[in-house]
C-alpha atoms as a PDB file:
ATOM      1  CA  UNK A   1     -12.857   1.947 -34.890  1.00  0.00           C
ATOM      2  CA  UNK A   2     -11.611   5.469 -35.246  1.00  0.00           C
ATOM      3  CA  UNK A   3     -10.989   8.015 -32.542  1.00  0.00           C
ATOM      4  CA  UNK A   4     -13.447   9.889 -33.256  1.00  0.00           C
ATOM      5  CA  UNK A   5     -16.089   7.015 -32.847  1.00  0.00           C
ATOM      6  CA  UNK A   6     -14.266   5.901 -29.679  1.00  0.00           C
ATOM      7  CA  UNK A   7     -14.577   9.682 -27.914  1.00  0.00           C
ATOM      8  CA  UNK A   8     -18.443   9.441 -28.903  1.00  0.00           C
ATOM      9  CA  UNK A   9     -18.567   5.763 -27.680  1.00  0.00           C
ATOM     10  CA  UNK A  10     -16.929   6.879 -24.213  1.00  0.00           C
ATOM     11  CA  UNK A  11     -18.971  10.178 -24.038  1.00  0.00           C
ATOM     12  CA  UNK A  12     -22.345   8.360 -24.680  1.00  0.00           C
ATOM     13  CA  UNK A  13     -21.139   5.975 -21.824  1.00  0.00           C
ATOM     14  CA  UNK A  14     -20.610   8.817 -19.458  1.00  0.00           C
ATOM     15  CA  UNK A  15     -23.825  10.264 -20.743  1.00  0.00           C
ATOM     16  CA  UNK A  16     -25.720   6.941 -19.648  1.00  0.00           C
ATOM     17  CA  UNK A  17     -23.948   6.752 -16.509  1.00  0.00           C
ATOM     18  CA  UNK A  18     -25.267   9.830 -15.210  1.00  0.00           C
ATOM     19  CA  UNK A  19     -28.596   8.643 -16.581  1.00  0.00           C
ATOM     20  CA  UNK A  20     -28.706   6.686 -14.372  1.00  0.00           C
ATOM     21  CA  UNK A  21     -27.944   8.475 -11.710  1.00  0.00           C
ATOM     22  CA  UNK A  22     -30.978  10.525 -12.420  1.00  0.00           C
ATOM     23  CA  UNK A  23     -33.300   7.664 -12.489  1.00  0.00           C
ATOM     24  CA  UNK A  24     -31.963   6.706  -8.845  1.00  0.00           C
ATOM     25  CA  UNK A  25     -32.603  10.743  -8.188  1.00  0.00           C
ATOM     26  CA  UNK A  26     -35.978  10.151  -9.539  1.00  0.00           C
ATOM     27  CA  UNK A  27     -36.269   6.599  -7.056  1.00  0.00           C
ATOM     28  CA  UNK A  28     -35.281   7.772  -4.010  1.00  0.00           C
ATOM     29  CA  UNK A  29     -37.376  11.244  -4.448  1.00  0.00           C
ATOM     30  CA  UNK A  30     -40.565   8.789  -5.501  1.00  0.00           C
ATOM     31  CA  UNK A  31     -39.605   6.143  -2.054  1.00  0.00           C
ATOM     32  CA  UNK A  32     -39.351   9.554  -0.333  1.00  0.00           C
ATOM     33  CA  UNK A  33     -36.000   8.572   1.195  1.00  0.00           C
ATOM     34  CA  UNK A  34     -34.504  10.724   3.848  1.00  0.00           C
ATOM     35  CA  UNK A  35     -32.686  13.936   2.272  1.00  0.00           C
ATOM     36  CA  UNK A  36     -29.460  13.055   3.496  1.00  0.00           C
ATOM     37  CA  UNK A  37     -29.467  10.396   0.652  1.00  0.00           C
ATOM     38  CA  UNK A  38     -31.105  12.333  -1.671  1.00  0.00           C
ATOM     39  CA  UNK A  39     -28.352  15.037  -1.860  1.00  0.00           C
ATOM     40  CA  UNK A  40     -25.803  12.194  -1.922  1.00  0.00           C
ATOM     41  CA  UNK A  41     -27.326  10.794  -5.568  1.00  0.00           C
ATOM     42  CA  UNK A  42     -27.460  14.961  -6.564  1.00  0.00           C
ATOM     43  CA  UNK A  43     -24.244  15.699  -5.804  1.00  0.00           C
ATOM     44  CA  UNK A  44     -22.990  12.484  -7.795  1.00  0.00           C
ATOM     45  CA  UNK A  45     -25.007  13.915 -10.903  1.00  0.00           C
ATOM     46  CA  UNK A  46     -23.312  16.943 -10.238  1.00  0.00           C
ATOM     47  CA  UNK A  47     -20.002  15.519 -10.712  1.00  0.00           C
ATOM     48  CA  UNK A  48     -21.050  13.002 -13.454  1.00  0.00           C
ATOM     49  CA  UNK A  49     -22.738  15.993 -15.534  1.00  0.00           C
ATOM     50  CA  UNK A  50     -19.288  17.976 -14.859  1.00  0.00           C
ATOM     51  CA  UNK A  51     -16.782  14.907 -16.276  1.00  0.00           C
ATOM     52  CA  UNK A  52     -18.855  14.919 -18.801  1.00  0.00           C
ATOM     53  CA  UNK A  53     -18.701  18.692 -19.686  1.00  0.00           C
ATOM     54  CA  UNK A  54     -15.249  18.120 -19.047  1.00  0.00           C
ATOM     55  CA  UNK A  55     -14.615  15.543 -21.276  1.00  0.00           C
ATOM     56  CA  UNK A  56     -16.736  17.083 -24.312  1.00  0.00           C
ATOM     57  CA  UNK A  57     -14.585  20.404 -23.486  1.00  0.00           C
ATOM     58  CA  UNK A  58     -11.300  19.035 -23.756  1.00  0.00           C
ATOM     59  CA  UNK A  59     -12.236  16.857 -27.189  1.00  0.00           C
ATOM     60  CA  UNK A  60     -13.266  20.415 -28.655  1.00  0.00           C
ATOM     61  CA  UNK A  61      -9.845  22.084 -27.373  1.00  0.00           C
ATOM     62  CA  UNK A  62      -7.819  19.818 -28.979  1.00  0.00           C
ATOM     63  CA  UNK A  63      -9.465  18.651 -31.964  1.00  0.00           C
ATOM     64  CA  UNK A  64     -11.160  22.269 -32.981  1.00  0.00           C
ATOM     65  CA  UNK A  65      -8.426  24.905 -31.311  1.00  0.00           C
ATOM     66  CA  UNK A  66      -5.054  23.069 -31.228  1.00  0.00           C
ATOM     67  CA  UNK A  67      -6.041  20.140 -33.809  1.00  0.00           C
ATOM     68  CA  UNK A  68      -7.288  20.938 -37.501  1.00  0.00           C
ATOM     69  CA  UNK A  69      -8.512  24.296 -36.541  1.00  0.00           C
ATOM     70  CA  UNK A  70      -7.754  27.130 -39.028  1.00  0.00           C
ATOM     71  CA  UNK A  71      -6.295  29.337 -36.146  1.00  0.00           C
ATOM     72  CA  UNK A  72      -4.551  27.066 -34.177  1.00  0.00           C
ATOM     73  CA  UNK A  73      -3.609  28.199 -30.528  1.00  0.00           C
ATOM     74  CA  UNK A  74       0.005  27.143 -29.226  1.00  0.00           C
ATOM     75  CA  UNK A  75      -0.114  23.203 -27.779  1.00  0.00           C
ATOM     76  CA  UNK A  76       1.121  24.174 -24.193  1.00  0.00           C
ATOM     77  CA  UNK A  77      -1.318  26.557 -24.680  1.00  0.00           C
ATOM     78  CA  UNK A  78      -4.231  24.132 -25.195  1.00  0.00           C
ATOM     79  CA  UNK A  79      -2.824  22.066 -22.585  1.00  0.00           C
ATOM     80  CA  UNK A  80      -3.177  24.958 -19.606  1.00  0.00           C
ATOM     81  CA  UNK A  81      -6.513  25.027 -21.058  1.00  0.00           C
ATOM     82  CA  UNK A  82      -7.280  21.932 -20.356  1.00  0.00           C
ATOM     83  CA  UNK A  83      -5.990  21.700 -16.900  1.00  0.00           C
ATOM     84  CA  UNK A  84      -7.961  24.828 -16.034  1.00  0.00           C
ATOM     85  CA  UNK A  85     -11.202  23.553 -17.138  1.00  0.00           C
ATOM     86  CA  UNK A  86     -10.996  20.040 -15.354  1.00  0.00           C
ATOM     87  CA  UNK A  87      -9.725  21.949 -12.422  1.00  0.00           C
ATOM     88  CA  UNK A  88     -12.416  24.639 -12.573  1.00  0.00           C
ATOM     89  CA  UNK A  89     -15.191  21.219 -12.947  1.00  0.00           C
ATOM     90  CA  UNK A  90     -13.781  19.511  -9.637  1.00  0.00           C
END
């Protein structure tokens, strides 16, 4: 298995993790559960949805900017990058 199919493998993982996260959304909304819950399962879509923005960020930074891209930006460069966006996605 390449890298490249493993990063799509892990991202469609992530993807149907927070799938499912919206179906329990979609549950507890339906079983009218009290809100205190229901903001619980939100805010955990919240944070899957923003790993996996994270995670498709950071493939394209270093596979399209600091990888094989024509104009390639510095490595350390890429790396701050990085760090900002997952920081910025907490």
């Amino acid at each position: 298995m390449s890298h490249q199919d493993r990063e799509k493998l892990k991202l469609l993982q992530r993807l149907r993790k927070v799938r499912g996260q919206l179906d329990a959304v979609e549950r507890a909304l339906t079983a009218d559960e009290d809100c205190g819950g229901q903001l619980m399962l939100l805010a955990a879509v919240r944070g899957g949805v923003n790993a996996l923005m994270g995670e498709v960020l950071e493939t394209h930074i270093r596979f399209h900017l600091a990888g094989g891209a024509k104009e390639q930006i510095a490595p350390e460069l890429a790396e701050d990058l990085i760090d900002l966006v997952h920081a910025y996605l907490k």
